[in-house]
PDB file of N, CA and C in Angstrom:
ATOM      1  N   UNK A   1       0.840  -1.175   0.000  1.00  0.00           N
ATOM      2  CA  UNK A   1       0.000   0.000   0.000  1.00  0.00           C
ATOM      3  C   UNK A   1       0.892   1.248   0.000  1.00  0.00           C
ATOM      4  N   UNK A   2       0.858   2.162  -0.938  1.00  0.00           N
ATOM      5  CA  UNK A   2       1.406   3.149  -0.785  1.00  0.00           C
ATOM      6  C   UNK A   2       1.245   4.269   0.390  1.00  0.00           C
ATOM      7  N   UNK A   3       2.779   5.056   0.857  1.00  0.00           N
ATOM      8  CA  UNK A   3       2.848   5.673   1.854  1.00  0.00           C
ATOM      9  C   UNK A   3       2.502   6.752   1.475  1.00  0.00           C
ATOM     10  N   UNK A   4       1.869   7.808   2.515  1.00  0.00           N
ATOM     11  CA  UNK A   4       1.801   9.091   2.299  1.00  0.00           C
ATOM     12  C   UNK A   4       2.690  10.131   2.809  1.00  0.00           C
ATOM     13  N   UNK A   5       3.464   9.530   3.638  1.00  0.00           N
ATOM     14  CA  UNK A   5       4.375  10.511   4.550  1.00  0.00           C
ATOM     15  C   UNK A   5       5.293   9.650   4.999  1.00  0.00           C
ATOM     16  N   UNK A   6       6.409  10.084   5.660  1.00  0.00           N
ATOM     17  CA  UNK A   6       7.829   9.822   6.074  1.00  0.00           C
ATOM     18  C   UNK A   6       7.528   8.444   7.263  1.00  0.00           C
ATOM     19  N   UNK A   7       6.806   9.009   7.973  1.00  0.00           N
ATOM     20  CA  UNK A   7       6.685   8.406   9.673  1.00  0.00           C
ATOM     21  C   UNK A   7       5.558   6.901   9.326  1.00  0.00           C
ATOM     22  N   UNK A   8       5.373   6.757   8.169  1.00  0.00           N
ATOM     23  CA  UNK A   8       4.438   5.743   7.715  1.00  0.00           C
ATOM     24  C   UNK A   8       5.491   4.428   6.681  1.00  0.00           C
ATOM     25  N   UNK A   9       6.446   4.704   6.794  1.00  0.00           N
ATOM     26  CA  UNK A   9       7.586   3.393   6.502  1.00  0.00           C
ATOM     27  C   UNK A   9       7.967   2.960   7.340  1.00  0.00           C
ATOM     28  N   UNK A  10       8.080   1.571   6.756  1.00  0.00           N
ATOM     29  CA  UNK A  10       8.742   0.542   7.654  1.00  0.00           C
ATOM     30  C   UNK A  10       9.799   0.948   8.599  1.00  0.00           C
ATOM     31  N   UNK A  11       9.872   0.284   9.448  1.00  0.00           N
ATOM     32  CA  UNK A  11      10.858  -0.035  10.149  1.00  0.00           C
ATOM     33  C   UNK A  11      12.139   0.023   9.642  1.00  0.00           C
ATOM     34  N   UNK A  12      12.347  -0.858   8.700  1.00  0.00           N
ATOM     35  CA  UNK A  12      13.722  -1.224   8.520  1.00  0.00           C
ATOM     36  C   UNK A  12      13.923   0.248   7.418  1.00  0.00           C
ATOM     37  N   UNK A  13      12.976   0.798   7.144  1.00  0.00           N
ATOM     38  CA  UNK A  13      13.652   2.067   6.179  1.00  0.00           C
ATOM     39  C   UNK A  13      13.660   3.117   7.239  1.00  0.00           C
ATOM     40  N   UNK A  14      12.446   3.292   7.977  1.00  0.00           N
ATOM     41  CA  UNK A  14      12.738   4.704   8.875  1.00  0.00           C
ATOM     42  C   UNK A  14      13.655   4.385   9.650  1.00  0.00           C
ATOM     43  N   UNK A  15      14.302   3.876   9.833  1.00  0.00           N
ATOM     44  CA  UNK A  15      15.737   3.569  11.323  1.00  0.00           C
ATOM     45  C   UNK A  15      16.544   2.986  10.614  1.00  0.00           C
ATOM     46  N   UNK A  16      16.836   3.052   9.402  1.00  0.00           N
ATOM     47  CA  UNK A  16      18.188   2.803   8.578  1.00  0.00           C
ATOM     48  C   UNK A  16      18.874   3.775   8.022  1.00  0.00           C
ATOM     49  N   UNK A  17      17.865   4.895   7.437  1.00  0.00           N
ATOM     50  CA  UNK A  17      18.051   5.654   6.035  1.00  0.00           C
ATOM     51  C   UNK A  17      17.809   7.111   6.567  1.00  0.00           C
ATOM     52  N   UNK A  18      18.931   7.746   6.027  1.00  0.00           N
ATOM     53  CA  UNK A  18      18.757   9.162   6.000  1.00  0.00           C
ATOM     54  C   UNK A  18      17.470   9.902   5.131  1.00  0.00           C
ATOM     55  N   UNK A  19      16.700  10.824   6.081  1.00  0.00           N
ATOM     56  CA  UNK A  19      15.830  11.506   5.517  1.00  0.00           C
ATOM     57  C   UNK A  19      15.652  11.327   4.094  1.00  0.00           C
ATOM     58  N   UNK A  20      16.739  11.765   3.516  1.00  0.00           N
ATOM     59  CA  UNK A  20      16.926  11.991   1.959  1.00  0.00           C
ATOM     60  C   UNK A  20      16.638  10.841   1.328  1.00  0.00           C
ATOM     61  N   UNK A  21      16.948   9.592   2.051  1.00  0.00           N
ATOM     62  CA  UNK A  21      17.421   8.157   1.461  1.00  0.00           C
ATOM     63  C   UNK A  21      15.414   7.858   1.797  1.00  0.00           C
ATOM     64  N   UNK A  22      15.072   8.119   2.526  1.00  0.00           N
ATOM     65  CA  UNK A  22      13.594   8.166   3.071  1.00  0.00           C
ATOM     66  C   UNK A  22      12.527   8.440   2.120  1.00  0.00           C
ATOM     67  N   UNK A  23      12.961   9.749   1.606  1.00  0.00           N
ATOM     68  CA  UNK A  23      12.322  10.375   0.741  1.00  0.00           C
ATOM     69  C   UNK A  23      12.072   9.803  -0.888  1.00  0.00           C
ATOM     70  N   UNK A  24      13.166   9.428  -1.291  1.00  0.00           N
ATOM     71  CA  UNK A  24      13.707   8.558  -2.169  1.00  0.00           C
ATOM     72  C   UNK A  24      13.040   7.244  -2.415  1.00  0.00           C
ATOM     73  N   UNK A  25      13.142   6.392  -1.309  1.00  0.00           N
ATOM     74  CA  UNK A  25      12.481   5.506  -1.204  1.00  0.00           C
ATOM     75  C   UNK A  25      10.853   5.189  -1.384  1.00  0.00           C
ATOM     76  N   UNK A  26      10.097   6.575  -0.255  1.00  0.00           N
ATOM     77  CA  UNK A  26       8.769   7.067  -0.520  1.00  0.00           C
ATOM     78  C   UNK A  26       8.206   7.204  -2.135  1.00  0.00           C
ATOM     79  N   UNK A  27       8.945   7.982  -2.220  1.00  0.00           N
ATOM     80  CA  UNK A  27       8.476   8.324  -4.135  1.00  0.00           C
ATOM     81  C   UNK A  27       8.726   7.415  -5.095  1.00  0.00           C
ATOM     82  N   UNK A  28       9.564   6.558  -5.185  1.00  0.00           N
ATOM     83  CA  UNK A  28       9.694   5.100  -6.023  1.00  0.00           C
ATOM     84  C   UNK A  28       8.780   4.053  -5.241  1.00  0.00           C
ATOM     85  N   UNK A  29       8.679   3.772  -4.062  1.00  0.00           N
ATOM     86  CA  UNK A  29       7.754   2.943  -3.658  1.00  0.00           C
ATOM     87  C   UNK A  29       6.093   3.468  -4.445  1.00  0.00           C
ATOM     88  N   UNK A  30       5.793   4.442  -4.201  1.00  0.00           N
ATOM     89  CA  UNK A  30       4.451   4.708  -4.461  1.00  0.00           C
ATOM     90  C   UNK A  30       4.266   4.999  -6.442  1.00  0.00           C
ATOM     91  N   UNK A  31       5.542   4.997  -6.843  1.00  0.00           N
ATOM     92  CA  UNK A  31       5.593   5.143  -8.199  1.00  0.00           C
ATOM     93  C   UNK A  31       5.742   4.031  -8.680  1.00  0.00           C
ATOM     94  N   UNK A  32       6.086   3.129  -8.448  1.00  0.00           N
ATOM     95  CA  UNK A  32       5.961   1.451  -8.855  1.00  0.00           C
ATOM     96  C   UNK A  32       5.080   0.872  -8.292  1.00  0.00           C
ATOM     97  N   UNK A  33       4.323   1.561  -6.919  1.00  0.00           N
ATOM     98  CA  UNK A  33       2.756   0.977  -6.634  1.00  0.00           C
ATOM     99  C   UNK A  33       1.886   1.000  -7.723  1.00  0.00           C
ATOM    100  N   UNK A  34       1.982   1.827  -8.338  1.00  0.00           N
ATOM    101  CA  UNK A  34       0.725   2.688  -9.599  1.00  0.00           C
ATOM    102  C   UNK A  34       1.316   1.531 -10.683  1.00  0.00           C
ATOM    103  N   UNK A  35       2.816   1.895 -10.862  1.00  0.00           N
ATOM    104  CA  UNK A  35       3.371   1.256 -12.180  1.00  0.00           C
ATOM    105  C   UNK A  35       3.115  -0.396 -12.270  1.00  0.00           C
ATOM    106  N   UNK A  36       3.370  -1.151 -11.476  1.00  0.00           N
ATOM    107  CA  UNK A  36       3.020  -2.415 -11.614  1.00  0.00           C
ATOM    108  C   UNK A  36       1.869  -2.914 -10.508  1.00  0.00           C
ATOM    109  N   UNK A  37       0.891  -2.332 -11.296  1.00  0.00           N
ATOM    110  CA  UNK A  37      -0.817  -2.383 -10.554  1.00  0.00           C
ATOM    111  C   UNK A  37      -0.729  -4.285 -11.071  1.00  0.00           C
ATOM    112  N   UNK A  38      -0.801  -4.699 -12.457  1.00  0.00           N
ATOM    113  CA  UNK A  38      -1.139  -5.512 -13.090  1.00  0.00           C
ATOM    114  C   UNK A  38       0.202  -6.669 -13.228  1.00  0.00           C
ATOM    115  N   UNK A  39      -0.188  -8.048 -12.535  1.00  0.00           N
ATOM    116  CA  UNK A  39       0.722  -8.699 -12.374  1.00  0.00           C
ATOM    117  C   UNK A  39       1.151  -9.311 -13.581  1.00  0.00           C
ATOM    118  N   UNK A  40       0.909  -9.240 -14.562  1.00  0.00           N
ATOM    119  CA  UNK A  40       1.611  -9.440 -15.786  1.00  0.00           C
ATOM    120  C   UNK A  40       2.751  -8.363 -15.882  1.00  0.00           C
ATOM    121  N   UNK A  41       2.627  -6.982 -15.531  1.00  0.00           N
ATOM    122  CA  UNK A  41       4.022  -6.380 -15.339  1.00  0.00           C
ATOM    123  C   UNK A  41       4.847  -6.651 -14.590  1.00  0.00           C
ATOM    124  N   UNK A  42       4.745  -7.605 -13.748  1.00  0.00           N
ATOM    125  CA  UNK A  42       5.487  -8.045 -12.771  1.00  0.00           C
ATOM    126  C   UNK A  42       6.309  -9.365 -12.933  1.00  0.00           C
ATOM    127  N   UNK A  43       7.320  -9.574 -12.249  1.00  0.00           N
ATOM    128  CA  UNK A  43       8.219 -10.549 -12.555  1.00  0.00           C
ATOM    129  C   UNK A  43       8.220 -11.745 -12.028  1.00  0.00           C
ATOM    130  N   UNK A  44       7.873 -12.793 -12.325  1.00  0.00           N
ATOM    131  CA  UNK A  44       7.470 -14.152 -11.416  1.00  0.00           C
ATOM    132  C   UNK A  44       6.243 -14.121 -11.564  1.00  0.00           C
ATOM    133  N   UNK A  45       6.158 -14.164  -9.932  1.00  0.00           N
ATOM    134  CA  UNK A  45       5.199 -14.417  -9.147  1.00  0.00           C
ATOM    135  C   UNK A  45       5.260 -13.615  -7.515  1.00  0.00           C
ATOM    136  N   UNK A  46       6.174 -12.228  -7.964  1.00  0.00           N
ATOM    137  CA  UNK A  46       5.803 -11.333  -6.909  1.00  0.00           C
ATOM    138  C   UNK A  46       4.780 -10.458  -7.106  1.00  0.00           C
ATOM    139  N   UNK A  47       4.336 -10.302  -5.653  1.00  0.00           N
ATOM    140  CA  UNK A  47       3.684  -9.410  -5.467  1.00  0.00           C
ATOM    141  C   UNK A  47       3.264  -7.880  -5.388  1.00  0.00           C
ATOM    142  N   UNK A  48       2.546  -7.428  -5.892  1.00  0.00           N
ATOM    143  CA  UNK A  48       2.422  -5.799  -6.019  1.00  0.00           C
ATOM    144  C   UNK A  48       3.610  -5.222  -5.065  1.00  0.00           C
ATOM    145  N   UNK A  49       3.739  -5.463  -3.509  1.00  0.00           N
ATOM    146  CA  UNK A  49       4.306  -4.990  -2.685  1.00  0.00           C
ATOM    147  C   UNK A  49       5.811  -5.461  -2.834  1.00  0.00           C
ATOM    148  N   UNK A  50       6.288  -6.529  -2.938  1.00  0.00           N
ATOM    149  CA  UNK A  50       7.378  -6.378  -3.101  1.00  0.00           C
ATOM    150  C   UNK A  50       8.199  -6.302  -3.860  1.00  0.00           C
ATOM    151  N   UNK A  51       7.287  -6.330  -5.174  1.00  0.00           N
ATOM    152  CA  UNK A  51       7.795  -5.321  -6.340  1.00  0.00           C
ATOM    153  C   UNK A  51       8.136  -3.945  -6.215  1.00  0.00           C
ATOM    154  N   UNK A  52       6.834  -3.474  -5.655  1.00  0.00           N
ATOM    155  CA  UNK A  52       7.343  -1.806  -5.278  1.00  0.00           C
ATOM    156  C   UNK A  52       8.146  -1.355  -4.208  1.00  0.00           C
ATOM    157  N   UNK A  53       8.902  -2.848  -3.366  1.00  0.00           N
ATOM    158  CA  UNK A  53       9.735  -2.464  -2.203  1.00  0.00           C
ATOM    159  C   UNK A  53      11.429  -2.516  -2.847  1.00  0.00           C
ATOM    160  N   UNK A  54      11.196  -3.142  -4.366  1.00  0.00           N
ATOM    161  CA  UNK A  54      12.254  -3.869  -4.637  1.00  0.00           C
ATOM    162  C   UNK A  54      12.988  -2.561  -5.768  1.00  0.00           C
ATOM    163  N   UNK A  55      11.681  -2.311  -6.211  1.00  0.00           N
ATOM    164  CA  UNK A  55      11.956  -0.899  -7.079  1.00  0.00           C
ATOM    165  C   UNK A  55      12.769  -0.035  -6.311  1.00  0.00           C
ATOM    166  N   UNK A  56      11.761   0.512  -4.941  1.00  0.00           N
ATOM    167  CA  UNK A  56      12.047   1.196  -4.060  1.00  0.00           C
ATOM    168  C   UNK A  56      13.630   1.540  -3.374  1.00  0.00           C
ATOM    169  N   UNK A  57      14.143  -0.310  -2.935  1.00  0.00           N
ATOM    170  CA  UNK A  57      15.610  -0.149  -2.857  1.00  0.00           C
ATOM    171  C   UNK A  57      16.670  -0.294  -3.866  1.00  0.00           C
ATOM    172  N   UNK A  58      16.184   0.248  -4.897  1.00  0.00           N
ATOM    173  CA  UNK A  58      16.825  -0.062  -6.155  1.00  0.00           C
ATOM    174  C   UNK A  58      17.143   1.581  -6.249  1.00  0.00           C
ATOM    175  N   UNK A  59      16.156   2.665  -6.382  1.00  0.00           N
ATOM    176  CA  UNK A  59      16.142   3.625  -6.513  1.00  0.00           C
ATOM    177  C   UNK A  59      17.254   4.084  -5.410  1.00  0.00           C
ATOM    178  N   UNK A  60      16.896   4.356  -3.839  1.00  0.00           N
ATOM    179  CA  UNK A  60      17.710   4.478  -2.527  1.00  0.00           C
ATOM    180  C   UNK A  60      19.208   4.161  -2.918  1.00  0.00           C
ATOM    181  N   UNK A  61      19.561   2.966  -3.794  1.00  0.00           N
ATOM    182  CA  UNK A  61      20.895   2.611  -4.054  1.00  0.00           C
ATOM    183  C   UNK A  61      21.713   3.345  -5.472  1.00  0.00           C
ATOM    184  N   UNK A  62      20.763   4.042  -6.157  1.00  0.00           N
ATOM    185  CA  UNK A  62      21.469   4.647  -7.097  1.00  0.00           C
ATOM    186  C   UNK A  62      21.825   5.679  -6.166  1.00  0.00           C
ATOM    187  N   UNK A  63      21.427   6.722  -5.437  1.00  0.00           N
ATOM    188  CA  UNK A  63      21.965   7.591  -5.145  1.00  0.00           C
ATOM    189  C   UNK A  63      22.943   7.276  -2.921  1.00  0.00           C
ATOM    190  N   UNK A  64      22.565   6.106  -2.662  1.00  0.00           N
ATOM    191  CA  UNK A  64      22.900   5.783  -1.192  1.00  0.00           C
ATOM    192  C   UNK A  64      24.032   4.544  -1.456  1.00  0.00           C
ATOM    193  N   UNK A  65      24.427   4.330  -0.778  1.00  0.00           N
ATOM    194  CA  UNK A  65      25.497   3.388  -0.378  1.00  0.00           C
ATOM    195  C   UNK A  65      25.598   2.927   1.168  1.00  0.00           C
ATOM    196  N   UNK A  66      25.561   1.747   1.972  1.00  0.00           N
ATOM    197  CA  UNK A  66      26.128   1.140   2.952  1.00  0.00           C
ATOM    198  C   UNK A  66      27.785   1.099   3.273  1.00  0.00           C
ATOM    199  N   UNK A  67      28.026   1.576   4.431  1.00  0.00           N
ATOM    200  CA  UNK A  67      29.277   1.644   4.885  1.00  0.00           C
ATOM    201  C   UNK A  67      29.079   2.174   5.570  1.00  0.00           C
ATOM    202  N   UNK A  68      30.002   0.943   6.790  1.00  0.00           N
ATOM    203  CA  UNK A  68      30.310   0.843   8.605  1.00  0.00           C
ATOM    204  C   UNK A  68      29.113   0.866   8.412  1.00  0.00           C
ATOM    205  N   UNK A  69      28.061  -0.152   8.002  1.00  0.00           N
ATOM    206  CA  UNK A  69      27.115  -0.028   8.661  1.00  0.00           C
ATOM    207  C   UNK A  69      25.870   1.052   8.820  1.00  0.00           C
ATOM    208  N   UNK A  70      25.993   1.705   7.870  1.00  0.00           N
ATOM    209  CA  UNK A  70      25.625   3.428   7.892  1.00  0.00           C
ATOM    210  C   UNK A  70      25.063   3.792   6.522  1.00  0.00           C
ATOM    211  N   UNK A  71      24.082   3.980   6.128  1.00  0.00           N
ATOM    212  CA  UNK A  71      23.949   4.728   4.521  1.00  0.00           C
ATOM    213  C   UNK A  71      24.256   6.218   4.580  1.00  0.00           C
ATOM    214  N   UNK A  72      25.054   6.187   3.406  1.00  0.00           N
ATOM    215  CA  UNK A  72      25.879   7.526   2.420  1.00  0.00           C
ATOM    216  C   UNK A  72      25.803   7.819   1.719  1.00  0.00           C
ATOM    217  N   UNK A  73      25.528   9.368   1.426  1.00  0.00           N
ATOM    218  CA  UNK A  73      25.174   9.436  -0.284  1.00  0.00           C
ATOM    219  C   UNK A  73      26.857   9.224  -1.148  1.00  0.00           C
ATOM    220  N   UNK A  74      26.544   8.846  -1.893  1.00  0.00           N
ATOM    221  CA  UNK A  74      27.414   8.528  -3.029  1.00  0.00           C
ATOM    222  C   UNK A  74      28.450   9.459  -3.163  1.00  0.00           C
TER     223      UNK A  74
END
């Protein structure tokens, strides 16, 4: 289900990810909610949601990076 605001993500994104990395995440999650409504756009046999979670950390990683444990922008 798409988020409307910051304080409405998961766990593992709000207490991982810098604001920015937050934000990022928000707007590709809810833009691949819309985009792969129809599971023929989809790959397998995933689901709406973790298609748009998968988009989501796909996007976060073009511009974020992990190190020590920590995300960084690039």
């Amino acid at each position: 289900m798409p988020y409307d605001r910051l304080s409405e993500l998961p766990n593992n994104v709000s207490h991982v990810l810098p604001k920015h990395a937050q934000e990022i995440f928000l707007a590709a999650f809810n833009h691949a909610w819309d985009q792969y409504r129809d599971p023929e756009d989809r790959r397998g046999d995933a689901s709406r949601d973790e298609t748009a979670r998968r988009v989501a950390w796909s996007a976060v990683k073009e511009k974020y990076v992990k190190r020590d444990g920590r995300w960084r922008r690039k």
